[in-house]
C-alpha atoms as a PDB file:
ATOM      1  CA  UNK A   1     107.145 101.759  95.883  1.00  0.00           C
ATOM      2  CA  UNK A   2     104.491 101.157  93.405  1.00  0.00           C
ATOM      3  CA  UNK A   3     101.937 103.891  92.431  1.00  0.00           C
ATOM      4  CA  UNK A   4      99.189 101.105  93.958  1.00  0.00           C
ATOM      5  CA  UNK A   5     100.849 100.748  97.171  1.00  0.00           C
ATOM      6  CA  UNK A   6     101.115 104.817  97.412  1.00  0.00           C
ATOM      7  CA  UNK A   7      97.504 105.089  96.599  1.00  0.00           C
ATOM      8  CA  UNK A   8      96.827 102.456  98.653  1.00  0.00           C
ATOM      9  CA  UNK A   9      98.340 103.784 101.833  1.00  0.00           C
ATOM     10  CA  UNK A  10      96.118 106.713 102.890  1.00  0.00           C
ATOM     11  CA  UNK A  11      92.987 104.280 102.806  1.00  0.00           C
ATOM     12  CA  UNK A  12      94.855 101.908 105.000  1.00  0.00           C
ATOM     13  CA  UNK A  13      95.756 104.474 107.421  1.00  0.00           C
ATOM     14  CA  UNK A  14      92.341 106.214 107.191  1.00  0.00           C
ATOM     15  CA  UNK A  15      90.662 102.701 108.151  1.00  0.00           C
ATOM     16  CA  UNK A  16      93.132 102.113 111.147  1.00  0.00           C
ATOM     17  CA  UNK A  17      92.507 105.508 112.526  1.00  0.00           C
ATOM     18  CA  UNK A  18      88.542 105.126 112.040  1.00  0.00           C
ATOM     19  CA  UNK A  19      89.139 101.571 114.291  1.00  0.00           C
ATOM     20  CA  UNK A  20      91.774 103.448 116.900  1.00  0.00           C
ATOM     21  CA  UNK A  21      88.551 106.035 117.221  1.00  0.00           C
ATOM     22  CA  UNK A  22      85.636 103.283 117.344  1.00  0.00           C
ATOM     23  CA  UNK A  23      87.607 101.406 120.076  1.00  0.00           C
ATOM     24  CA  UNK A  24      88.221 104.498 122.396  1.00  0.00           C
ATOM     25  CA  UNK A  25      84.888 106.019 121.822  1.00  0.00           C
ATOM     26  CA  UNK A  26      82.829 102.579 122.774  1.00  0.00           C
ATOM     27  CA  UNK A  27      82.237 100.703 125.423  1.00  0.00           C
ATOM     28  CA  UNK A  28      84.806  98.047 124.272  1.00  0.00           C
ATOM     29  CA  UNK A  29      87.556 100.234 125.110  1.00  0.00           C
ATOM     30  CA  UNK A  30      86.894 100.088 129.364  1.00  0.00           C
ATOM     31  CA  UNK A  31      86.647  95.740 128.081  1.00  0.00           C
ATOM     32  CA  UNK A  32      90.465  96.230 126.866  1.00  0.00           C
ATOM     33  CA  UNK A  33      91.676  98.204 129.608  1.00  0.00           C
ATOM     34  CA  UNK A  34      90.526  96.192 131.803  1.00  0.00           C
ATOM     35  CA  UNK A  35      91.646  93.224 130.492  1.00  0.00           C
ATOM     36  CA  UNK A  36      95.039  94.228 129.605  1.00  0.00           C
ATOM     37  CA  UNK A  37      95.937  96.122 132.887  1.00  0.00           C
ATOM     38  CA  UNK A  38      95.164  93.824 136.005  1.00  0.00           C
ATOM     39  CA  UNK A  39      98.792  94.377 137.241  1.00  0.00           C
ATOM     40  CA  UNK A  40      97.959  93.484 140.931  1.00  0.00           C
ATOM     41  CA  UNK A  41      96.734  89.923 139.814  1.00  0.00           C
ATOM     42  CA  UNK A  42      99.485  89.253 137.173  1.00  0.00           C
ATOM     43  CA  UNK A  43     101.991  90.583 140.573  1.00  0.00           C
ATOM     44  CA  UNK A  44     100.466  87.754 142.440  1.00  0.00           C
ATOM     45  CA  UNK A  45     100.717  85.065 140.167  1.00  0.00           C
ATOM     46  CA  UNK A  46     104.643  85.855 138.690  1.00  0.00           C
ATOM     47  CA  UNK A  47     105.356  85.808 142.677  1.00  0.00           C
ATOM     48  CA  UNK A  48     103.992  82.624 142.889  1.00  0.00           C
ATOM     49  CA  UNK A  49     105.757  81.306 140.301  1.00  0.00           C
ATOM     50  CA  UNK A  50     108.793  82.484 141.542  1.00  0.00           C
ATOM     51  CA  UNK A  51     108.542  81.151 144.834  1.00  0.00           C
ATOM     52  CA  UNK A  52     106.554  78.320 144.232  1.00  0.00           C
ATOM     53  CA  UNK A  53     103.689  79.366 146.149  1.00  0.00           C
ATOM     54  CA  UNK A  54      99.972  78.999 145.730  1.00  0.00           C
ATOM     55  CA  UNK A  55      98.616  81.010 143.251  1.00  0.00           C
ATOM     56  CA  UNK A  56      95.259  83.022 143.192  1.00  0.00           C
ATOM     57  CA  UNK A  57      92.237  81.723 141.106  1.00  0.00           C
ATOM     58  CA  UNK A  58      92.015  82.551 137.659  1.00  0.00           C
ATOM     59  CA  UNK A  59      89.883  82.764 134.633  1.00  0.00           C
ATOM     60  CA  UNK A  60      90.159  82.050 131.354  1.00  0.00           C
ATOM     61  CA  UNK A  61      92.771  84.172 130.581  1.00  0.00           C
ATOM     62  CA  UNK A  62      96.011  83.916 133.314  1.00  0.00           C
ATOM     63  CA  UNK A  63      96.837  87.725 134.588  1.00  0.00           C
ATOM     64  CA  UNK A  64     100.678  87.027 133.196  1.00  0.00           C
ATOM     65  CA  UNK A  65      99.404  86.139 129.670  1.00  0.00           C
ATOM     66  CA  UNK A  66      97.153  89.344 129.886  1.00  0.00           C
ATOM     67  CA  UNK A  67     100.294  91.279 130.634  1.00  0.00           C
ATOM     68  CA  UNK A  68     102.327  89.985 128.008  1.00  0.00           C
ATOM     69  CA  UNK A  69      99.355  90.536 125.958  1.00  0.00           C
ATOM     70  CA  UNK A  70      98.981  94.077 126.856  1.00  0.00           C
ATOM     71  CA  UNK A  71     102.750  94.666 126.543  1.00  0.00           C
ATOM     72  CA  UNK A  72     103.344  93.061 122.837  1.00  0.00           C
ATOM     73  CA  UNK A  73     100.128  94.704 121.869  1.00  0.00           C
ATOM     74  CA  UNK A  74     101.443  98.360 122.583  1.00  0.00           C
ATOM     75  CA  UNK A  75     105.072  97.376 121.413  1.00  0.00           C
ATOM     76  CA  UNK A  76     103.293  96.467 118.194  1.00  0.00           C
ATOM     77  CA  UNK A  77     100.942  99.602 118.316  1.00  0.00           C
ATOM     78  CA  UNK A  78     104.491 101.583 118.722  1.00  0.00           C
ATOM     79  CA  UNK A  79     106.192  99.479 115.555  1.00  0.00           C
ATOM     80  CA  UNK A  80     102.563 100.299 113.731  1.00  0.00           C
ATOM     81  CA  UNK A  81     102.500 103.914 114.038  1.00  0.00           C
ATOM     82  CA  UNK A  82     106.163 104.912 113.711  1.00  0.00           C
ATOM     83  CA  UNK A  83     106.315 102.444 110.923  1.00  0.00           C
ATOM     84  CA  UNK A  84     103.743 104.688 109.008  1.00  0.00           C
ATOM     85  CA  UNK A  85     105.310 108.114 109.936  1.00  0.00           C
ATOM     86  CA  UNK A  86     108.566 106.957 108.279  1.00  0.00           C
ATOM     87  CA  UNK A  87     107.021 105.402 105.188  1.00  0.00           C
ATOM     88  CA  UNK A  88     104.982 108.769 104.780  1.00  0.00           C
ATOM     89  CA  UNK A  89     108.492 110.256 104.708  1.00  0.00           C
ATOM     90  CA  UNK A  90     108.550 108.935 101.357  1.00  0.00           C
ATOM     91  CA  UNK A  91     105.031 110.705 100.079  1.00  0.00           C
ATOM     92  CA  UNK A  92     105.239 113.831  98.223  1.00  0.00           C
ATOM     93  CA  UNK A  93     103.896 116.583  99.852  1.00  0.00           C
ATOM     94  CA  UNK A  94     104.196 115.169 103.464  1.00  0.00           C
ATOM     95  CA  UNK A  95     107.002 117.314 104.892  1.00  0.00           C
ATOM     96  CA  UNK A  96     108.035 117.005 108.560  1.00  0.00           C
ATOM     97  CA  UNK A  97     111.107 118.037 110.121  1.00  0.00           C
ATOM     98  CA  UNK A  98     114.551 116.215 110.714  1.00  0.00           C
ATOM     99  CA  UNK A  99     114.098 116.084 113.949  1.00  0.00           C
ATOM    100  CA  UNK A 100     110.633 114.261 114.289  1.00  0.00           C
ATOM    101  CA  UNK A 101     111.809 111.507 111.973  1.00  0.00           C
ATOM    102  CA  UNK A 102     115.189 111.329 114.107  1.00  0.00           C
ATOM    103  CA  UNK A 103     113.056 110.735 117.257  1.00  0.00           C
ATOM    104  CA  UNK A 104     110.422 108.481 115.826  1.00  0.00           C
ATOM    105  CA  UNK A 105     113.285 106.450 114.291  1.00  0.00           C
ATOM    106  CA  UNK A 106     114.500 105.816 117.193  1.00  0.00           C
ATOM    107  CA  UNK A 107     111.061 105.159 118.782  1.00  0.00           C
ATOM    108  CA  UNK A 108     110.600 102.800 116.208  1.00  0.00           C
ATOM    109  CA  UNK A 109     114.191 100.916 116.807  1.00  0.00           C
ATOM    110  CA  UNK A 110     113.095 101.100 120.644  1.00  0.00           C
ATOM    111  CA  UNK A 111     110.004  99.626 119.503  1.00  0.00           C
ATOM    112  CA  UNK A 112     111.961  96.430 117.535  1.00  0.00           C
ATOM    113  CA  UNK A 113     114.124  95.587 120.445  1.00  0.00           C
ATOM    114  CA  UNK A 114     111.063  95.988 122.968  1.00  0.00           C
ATOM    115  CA  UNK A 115     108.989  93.181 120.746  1.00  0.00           C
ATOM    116  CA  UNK A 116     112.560  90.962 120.504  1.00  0.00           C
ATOM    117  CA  UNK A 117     112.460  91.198 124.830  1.00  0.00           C
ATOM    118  CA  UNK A 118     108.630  90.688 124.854  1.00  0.00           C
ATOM    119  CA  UNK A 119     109.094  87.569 122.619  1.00  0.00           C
ATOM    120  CA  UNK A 120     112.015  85.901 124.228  1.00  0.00           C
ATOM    121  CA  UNK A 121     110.173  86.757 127.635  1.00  0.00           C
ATOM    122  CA  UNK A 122     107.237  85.050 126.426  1.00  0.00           C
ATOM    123  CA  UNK A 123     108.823  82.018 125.345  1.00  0.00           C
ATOM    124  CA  UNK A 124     111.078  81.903 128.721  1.00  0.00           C
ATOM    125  CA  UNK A 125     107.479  81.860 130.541  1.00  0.00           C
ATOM    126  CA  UNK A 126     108.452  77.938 130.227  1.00  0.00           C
ATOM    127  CA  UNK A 127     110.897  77.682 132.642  1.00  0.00           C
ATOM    128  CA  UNK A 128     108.187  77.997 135.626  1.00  0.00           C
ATOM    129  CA  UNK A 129     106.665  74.472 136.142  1.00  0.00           C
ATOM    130  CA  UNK A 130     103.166  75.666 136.243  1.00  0.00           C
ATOM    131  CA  UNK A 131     103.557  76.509 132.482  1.00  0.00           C
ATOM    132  CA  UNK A 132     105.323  73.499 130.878  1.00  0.00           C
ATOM    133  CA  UNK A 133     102.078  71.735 129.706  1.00  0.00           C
ATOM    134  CA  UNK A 134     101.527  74.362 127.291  1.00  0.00           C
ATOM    135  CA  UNK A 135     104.980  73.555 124.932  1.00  0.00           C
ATOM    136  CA  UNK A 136     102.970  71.254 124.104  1.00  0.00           C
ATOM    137  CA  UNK A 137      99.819  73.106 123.239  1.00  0.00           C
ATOM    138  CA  UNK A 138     101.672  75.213 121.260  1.00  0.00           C
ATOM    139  CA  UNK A 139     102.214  72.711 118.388  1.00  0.00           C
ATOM    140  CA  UNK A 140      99.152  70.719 118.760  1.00  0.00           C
ATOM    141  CA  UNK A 141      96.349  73.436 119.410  1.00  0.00           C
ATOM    142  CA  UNK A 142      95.122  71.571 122.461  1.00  0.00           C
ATOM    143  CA  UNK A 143      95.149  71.985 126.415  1.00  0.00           C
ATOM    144  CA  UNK A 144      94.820  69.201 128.920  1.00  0.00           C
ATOM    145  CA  UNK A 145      92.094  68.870 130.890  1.00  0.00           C
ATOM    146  CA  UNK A 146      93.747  68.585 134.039  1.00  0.00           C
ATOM    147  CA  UNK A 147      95.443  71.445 133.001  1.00  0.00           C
ATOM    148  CA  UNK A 148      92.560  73.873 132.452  1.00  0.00           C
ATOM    149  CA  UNK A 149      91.401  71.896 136.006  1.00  0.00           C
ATOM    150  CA  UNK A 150      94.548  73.245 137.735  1.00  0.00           C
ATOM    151  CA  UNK A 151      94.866  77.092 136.423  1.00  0.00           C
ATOM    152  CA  UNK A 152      91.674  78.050 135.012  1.00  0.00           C
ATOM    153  CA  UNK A 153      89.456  77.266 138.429  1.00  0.00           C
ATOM    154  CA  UNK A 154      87.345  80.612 137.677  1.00  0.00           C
ATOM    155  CA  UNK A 155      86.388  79.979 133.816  1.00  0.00           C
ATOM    156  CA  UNK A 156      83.232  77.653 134.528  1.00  0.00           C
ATOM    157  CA  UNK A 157      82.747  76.844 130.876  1.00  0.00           C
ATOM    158  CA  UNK A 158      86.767  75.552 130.478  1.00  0.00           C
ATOM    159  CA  UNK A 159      86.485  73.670 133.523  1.00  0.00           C
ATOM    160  CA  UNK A 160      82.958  72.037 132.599  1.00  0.00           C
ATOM    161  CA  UNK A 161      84.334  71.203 129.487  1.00  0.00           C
ATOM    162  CA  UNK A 162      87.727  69.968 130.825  1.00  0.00           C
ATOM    163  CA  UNK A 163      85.846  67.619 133.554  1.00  0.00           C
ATOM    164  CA  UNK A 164      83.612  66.006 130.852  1.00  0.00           C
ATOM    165  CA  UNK A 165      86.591  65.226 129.240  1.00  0.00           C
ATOM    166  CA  UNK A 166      88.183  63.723 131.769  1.00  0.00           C
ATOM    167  CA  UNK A 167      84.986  61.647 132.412  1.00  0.00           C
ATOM    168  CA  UNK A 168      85.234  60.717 128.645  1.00  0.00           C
ATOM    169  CA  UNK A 169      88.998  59.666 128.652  1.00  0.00           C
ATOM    170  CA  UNK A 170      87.941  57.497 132.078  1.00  0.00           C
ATOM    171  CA  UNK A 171      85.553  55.579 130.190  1.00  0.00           C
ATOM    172  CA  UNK A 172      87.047  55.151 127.000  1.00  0.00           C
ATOM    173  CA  UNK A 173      89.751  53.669 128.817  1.00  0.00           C
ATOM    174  CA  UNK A 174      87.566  50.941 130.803  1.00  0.00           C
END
């Protein structure tokens, strides 16, 4: 490595562990969690979908895309952290024994193969029917109307906007 990417590293690090320490000391931390882990909601829905029954309300954000959220976001936390403790490996002067880099080796090659599964589970989220519309959305930036109708009942703002689009279409059309 360069001499500006060694210098360059302890700054980086510094900064991420100054953010790690803002987000679990404020008030935005409880936000996250509670974001990230509504597991009873995200239960419902998935059994829904797999049984093609009615699912609950949601908002803005659907409980399985906050779960998938939650679990690439601590895969990548995982890939972060044990990425850094190897690299330091290389540092002079930053000595730790064989057997932490062993294990955080293979925490970090746990770590590749968990964001592999968390990506190919992500994409195979279009097999259920309910999530189809969204291929395309994922190319074009854009979500139907009816769509945000359908699945996002609790987000008053998406589904305000989504019905005065539909009114829109209606009378561009006439």
């Amino acid at each position: 490595m360069s001499e500006k990417v060694l210098n360059a590293m302890p700054q980086c690090t510094a900064r991420f562990c100054r953010l790690c320490l803002w987000i679990l000391i404020s008030s935005k931390f409880k936000f996250v969690l509670e974001f990230a882990f509504k597991f009873e909601k995200s239960a419902q829905v998935i059994k829904a979908m797999l049984t093609n029954g009615e699912e609950p309300p949601s908002e803005k954000y659907l409980p399985e895309q906050r779960l998938a959220y939650a679990f690439i976001g601590f895969t990548l936390l995982l890939l972060f952290v044990t990425g850094l403790i190897k690299s330091f490996k290389n540092l002079a002067g930053f000595n730790l024994s064989e057997s932490v880099y062993f294990w955080v080796a293979q925490l970090h090659n746990l770590g590749f193969v968990l964001i592999i599964f968390g990506i190919i589970g992500h994409l195979a989220a279009f097999i259920f029917k309910a999530n189809r519309p969204l291929l395309s959305s994922m190319f074009s930036g854009k979500v139907s109307a009816k769509y945000i109708l359908h699945r996002h009942t609790l987000s008053k703002d998406e589904c305000e906007r989504a019905e005065k689009a539909i009114k829109k279409a209606q009378k561009d059309k006439k």
